[in-house]
C-alpha atoms as a PDB file:
ATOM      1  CA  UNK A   1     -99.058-109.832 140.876  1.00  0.00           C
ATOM      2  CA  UNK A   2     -95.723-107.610 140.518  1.00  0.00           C
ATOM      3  CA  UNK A   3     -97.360-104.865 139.253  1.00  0.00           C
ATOM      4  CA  UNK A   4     -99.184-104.812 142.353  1.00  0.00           C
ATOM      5  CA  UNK A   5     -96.772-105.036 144.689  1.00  0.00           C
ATOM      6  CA  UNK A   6     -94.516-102.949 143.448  1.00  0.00           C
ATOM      7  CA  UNK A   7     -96.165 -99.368 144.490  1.00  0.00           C
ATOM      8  CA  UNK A   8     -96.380-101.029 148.260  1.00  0.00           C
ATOM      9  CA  UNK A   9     -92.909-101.911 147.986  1.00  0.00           C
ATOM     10  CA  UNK A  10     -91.998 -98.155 147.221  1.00  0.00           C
ATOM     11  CA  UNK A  11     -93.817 -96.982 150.127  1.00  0.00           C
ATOM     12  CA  UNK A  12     -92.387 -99.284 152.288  1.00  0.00           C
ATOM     13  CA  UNK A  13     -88.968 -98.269 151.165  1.00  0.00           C
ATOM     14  CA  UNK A  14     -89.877 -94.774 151.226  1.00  0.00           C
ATOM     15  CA  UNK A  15     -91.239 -94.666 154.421  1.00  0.00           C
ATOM     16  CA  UNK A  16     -88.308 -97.027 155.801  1.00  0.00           C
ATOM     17  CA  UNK A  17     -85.950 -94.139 154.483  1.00  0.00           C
ATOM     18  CA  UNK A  18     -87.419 -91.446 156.660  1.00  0.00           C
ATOM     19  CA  UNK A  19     -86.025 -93.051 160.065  1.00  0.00           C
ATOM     20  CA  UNK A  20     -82.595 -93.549 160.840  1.00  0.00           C
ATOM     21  CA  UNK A  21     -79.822 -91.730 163.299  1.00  0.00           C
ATOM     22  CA  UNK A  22     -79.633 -88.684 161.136  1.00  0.00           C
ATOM     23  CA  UNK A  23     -83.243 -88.140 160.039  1.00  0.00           C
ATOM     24  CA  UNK A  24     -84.697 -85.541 160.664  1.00  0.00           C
ATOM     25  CA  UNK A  25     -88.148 -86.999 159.759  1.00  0.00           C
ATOM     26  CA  UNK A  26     -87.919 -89.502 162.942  1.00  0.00           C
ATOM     27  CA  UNK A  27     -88.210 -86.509 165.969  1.00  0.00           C
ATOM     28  CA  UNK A  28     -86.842 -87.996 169.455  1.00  0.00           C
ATOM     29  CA  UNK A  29     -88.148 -84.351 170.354  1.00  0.00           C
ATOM     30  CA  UNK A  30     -90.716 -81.660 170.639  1.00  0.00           C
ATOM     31  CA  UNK A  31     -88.664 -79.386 168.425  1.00  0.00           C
ATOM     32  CA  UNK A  32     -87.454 -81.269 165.666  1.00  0.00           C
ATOM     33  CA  UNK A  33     -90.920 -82.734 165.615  1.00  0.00           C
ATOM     34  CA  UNK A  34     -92.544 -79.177 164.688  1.00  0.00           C
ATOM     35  CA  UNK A  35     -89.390 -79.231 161.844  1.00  0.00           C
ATOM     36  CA  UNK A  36     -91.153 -82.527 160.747  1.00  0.00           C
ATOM     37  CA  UNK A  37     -94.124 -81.775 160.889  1.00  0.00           C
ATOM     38  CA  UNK A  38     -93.687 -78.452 158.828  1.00  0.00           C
ATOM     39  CA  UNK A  39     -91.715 -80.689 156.278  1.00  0.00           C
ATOM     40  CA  UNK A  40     -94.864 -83.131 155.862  1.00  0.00           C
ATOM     41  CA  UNK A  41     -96.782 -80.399 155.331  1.00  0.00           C
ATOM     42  CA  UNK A  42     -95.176 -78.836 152.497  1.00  0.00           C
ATOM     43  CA  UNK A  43     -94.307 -81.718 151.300  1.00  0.00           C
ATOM     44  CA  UNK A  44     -98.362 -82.294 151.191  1.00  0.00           C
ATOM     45  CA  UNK A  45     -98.838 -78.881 150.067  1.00  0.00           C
ATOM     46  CA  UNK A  46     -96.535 -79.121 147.000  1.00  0.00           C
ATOM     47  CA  UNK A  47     -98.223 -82.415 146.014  1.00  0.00           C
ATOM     48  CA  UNK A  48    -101.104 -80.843 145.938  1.00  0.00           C
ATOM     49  CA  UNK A  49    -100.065 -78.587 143.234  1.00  0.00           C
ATOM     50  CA  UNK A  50     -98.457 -81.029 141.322  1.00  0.00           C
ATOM     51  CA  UNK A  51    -100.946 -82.948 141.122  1.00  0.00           C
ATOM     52  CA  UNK A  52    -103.465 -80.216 140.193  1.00  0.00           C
ATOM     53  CA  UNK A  53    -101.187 -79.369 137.150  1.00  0.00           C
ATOM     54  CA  UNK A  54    -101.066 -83.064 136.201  1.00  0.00           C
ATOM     55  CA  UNK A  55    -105.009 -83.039 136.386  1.00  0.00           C
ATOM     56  CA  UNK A  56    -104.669 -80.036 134.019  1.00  0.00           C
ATOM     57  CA  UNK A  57    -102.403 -81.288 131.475  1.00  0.00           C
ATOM     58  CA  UNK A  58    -103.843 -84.847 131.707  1.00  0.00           C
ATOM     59  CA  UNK A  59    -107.634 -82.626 130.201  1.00  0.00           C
ATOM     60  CA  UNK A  60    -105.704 -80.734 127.618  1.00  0.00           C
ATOM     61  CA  UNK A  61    -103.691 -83.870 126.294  1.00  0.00           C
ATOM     62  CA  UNK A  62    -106.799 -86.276 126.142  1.00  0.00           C
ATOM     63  CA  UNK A  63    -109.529 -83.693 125.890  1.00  0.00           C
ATOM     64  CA  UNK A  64    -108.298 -81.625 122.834  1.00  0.00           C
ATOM     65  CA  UNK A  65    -111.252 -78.806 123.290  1.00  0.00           C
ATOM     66  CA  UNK A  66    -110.741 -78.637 127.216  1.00  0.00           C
ATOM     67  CA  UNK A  67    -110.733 -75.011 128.357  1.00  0.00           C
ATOM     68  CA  UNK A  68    -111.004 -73.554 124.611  1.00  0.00           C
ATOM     69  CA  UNK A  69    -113.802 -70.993 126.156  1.00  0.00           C
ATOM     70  CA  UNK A  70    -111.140 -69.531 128.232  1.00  0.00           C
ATOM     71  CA  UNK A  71    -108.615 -66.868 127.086  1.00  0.00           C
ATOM     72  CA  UNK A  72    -104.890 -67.441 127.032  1.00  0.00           C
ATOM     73  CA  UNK A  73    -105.374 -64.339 129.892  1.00  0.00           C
ATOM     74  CA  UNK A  74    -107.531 -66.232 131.564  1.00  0.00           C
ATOM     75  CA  UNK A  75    -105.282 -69.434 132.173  1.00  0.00           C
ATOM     76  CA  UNK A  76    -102.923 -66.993 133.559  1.00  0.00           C
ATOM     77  CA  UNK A  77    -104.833 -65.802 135.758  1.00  0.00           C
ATOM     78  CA  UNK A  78    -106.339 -69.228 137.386  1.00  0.00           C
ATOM     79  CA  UNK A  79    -103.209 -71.361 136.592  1.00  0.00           C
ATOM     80  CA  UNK A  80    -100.637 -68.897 138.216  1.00  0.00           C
ATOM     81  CA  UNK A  81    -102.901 -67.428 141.055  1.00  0.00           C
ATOM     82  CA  UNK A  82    -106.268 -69.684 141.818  1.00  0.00           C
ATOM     83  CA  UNK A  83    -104.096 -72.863 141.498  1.00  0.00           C
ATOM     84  CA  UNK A  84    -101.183 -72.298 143.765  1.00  0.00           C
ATOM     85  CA  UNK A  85    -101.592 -68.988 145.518  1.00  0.00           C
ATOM     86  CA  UNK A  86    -104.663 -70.790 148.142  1.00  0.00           C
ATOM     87  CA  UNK A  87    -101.997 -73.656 149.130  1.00  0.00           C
ATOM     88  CA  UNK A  88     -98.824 -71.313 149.468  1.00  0.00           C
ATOM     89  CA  UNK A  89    -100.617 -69.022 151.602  1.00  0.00           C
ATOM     90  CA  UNK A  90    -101.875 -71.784 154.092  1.00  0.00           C
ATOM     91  CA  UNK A  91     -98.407 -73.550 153.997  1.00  0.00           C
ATOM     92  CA  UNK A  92     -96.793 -69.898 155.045  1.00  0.00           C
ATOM     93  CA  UNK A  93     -99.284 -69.652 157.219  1.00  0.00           C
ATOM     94  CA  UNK A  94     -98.544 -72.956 159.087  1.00  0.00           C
ATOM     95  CA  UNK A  95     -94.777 -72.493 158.647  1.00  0.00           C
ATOM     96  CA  UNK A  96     -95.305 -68.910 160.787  1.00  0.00           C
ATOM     97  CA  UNK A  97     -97.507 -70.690 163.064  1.00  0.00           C
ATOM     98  CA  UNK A  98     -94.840 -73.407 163.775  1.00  0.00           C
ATOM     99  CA  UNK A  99     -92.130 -70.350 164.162  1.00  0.00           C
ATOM    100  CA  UNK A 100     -94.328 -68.896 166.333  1.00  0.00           C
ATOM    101  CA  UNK A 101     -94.455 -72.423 168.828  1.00  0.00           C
ATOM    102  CA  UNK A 102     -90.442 -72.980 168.385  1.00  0.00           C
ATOM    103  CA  UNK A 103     -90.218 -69.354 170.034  1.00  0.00           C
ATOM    104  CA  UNK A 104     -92.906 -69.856 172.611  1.00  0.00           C
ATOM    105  CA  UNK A 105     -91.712 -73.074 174.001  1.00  0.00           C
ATOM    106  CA  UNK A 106     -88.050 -71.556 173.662  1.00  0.00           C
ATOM    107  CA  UNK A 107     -89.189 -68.924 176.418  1.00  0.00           C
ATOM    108  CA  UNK A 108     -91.827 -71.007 178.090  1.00  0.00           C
ATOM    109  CA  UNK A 109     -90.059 -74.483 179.136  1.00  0.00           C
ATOM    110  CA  UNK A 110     -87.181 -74.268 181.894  1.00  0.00           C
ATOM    111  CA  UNK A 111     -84.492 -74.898 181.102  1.00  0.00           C
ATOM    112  CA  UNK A 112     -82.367 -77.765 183.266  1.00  0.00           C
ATOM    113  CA  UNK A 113     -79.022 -77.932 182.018  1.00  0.00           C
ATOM    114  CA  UNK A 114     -76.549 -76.003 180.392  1.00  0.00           C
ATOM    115  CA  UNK A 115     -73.677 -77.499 178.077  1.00  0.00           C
ATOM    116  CA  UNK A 116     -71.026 -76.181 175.634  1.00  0.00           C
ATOM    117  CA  UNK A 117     -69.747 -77.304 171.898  1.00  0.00           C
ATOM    118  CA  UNK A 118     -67.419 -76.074 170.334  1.00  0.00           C
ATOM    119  CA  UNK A 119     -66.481 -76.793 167.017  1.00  0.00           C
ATOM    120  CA  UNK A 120     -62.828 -77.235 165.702  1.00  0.00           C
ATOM    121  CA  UNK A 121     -61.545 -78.452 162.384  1.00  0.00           C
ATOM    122  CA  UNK A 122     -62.805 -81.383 162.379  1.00  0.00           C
ATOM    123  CA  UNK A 123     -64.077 -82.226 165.576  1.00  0.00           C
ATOM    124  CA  UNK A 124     -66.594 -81.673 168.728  1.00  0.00           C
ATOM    125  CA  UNK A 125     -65.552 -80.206 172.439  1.00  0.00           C
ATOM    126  CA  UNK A 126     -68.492 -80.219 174.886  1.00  0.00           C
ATOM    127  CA  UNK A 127     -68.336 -78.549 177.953  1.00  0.00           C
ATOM    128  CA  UNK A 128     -70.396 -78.470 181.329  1.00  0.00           C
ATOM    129  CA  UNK A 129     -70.679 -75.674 183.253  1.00  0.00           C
ATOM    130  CA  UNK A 130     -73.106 -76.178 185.314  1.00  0.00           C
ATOM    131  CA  UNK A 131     -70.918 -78.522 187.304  1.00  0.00           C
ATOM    132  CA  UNK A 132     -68.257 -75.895 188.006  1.00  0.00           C
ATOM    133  CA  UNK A 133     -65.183 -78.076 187.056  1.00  0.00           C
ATOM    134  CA  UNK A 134     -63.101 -77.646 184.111  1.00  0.00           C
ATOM    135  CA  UNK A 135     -64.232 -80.793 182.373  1.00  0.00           C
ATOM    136  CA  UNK A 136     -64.736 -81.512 178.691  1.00  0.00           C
ATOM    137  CA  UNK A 137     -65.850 -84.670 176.225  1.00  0.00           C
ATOM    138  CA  UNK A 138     -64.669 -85.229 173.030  1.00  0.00           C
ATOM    139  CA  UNK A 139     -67.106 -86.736 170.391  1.00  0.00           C
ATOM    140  CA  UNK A 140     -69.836 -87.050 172.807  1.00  0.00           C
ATOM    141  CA  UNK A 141     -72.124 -84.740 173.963  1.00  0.00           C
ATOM    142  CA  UNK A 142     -74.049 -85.678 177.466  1.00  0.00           C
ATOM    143  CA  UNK A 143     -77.704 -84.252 178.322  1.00  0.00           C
ATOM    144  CA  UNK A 144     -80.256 -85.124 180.575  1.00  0.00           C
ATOM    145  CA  UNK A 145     -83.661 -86.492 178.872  1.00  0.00           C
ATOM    146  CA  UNK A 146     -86.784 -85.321 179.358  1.00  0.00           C
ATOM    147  CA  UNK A 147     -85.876 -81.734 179.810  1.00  0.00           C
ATOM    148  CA  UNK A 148     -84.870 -78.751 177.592  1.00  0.00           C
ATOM    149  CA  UNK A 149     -81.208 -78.275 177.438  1.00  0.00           C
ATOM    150  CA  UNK A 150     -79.191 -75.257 176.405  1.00  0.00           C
ATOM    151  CA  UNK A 151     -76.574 -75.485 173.999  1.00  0.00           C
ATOM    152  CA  UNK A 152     -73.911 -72.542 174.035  1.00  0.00           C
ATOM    153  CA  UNK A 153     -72.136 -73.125 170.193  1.00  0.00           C
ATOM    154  CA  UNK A 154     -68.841 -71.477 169.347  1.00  0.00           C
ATOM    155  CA  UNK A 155     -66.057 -72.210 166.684  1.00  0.00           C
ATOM    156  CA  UNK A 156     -62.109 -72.447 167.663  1.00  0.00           C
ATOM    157  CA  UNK A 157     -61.327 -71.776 163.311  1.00  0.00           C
ATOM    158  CA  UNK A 158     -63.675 -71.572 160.371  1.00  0.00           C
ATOM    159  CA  UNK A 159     -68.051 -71.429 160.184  1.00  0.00           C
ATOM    160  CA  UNK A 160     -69.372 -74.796 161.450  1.00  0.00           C
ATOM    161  CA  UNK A 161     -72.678 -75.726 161.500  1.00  0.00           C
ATOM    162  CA  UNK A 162     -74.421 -78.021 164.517  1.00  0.00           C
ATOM    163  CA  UNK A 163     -76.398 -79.927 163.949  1.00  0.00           C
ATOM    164  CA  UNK A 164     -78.725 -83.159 166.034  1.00  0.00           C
ATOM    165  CA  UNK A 165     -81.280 -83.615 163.124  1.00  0.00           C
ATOM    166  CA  UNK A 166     -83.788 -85.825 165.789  1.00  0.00           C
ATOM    167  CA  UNK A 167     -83.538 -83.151 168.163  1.00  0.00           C
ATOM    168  CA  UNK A 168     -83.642 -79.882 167.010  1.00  0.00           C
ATOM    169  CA  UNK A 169     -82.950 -77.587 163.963  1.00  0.00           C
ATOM    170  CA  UNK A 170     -79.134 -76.432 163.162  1.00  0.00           C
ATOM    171  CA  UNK A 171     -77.187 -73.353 164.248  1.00  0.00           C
ATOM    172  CA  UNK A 172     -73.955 -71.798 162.978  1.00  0.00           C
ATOM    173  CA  UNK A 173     -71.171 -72.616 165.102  1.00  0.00           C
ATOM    174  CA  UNK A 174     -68.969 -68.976 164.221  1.00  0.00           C
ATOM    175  CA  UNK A 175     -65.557 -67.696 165.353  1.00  0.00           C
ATOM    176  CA  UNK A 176     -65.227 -65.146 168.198  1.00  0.00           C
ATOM    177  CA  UNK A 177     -68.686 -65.351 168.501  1.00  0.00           C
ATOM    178  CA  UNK A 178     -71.799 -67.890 171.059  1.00  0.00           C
ATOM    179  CA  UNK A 179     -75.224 -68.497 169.261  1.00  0.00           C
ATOM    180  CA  UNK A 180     -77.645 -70.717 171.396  1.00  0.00           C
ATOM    181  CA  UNK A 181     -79.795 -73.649 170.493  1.00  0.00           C
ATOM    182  CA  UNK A 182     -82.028 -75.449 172.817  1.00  0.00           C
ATOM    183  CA  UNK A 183     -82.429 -79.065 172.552  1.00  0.00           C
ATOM    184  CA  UNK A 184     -84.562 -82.118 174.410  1.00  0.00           C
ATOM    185  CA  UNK A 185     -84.710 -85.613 174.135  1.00  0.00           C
ATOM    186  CA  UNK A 186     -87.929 -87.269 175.246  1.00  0.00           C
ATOM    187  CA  UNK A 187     -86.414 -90.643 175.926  1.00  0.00           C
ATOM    188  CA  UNK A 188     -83.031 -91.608 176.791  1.00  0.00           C
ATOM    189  CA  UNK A 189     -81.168 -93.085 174.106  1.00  0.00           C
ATOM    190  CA  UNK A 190     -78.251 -92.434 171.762  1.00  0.00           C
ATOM    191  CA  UNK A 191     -78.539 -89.369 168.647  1.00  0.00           C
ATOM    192  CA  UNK A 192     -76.343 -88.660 166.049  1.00  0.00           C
ATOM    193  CA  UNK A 193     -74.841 -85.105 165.258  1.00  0.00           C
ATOM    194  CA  UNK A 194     -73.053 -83.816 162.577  1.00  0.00           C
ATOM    195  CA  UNK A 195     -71.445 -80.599 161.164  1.00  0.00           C
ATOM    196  CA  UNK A 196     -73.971 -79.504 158.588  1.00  0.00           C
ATOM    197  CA  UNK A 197     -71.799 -76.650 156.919  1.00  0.00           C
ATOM    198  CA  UNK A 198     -68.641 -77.711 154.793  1.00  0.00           C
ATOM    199  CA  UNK A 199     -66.014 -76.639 156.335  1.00  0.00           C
ATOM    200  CA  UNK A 200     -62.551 -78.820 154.494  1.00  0.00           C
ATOM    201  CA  UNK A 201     -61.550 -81.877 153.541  1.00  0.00           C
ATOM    202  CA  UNK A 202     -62.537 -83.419 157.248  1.00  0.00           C
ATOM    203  CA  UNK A 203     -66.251 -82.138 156.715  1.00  0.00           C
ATOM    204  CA  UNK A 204     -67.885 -85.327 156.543  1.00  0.00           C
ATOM    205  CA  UNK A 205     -66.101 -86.917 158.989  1.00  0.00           C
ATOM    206  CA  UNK A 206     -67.096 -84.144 161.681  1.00  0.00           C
ATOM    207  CA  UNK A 207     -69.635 -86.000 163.589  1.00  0.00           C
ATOM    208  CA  UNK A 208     -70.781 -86.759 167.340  1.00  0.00           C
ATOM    209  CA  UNK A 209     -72.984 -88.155 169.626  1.00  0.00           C
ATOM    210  CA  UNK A 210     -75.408 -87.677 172.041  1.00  0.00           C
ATOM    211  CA  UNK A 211     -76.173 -89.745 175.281  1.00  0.00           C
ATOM    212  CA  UNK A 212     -79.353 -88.960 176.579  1.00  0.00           C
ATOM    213  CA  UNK A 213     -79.455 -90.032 179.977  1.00  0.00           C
ATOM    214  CA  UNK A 214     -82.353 -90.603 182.603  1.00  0.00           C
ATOM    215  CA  UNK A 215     -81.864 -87.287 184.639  1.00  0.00           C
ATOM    216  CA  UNK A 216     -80.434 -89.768 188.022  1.00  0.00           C
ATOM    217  CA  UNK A 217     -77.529 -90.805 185.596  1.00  0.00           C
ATOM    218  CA  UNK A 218     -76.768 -87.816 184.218  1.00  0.00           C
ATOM    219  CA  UNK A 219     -75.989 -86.391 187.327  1.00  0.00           C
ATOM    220  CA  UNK A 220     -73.976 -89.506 188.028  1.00  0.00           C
ATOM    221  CA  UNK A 221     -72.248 -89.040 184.949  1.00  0.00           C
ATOM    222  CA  UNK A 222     -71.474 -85.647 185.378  1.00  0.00           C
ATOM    223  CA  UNK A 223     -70.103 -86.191 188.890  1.00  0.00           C
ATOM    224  CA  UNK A 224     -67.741 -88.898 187.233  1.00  0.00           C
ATOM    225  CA  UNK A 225     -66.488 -86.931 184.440  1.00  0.00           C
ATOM    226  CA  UNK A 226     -65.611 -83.841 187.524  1.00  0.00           C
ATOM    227  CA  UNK A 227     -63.638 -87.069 189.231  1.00  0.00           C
ATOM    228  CA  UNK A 228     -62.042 -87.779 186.052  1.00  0.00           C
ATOM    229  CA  UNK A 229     -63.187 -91.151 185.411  1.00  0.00           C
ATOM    230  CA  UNK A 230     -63.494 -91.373 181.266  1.00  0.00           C
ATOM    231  CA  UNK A 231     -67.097 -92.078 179.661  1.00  0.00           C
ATOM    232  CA  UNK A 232     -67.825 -95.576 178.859  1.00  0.00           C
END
């Protein structure tokens, strides 16, 4: 009976393993969903090889003459190109294809709101320009759901890296310098972030949040922070 239910149990587990606040392999959004996505697929594609190779060794371990009639050269040749050339070629092919989306919807989708981060040893500043006040969160980023959202990242010391694994892929966070990132939540709800470049001993402490709200509160909670009443 154990034996049984032990390979469901390790799917269960495995699968219960891919959610979580900082899993990237549970997508609250269009673009970290395509980083999924490609991540199933080569994660497909490279047990697909495997387990050609196992198929392979499994015939020459039990079947002792298995693939005597072809030359050393010739193993080479099917084991090093036929095998695994066919599946790298459609997983690059699906990775470009994926690229090729991220950059399309990047210039495609309006955007409707603009925010800042900035990254400090070991902490997050957000800013939000787009309501013309000098006003700034710390530790918690706020973004309107449903919509794509521009992220303007910058660095007050050393290289950060930032980072909402459910909603988008990472983006250096560099001195002197803004690199962009666009996010979007599809639902409102609450996403962790986290500095994924090592910057000193405060590195893994260097996280945040995100409050995705319904676009009615967001405004409401922008117009709050401008009066100078603290987030809840």
């Amino acid at each position: 009976m154990f034996h049984r239910l032990a390979p469901l149990s390790l799917g269960a587990l495995f699968l219960t393993s891919c959610s979580g606040d900082l899993s990237a392999l549970d997508p609250a959004g269009p673009y970290a969903g395509a980083i999924a996505n490609l991540w199933w697929i080569m994660l497909f594609g490279a047990g697909l090889i495997l387990s050609l190779v196992l198929v392979l060794f499994c015939l020459a371990f039990f079947k002792p003459g298995f693939g005597r009639s072809l030359s050393p050269k010739g193993w080479m040749i099917a084991g090093g190109l036929f095998l695994p050339v066919p599946v790298l070629i459609a997983l690059m092919t699906y990775g470009m294809a994926q690229g090729e989306y991220l950059i399309g919807a990047w210039q495609n989708e309006p955007v409707v709101a603009r925010v800042e981060a900035r990254g400090a040893m070991w902490r997050w500043e957000f800013g939000y320009p787009d309501t013309g006040a000098d006003i700034a969160t710390d530790g918690t980023l706020h973004i309107p759901a449903g919509g794509v959202v521009e992220v303007r990242v910058t660095s007050a010391d050393v290289v950060h890296s930032f980072w909402i694994p459910r909603l988008a892929g990472k983006i250096d966070a560099v001195p002197g310098h803004e690199t962009v990132l666009r996010i979007r939540a599809d639902v409102p709800g609450r996403y962790g972030g986290i500095c994924a470049e090592y910057c000193g001993i405060g590195h893994t402490g260097m996280r945040f949040a995100v409050e995705a709200h319904p676009p009615e509160v967001y405004r409401q909670r922008l117009t709050a922070l401008s009066a100078g009443v603290p987030a809840p």
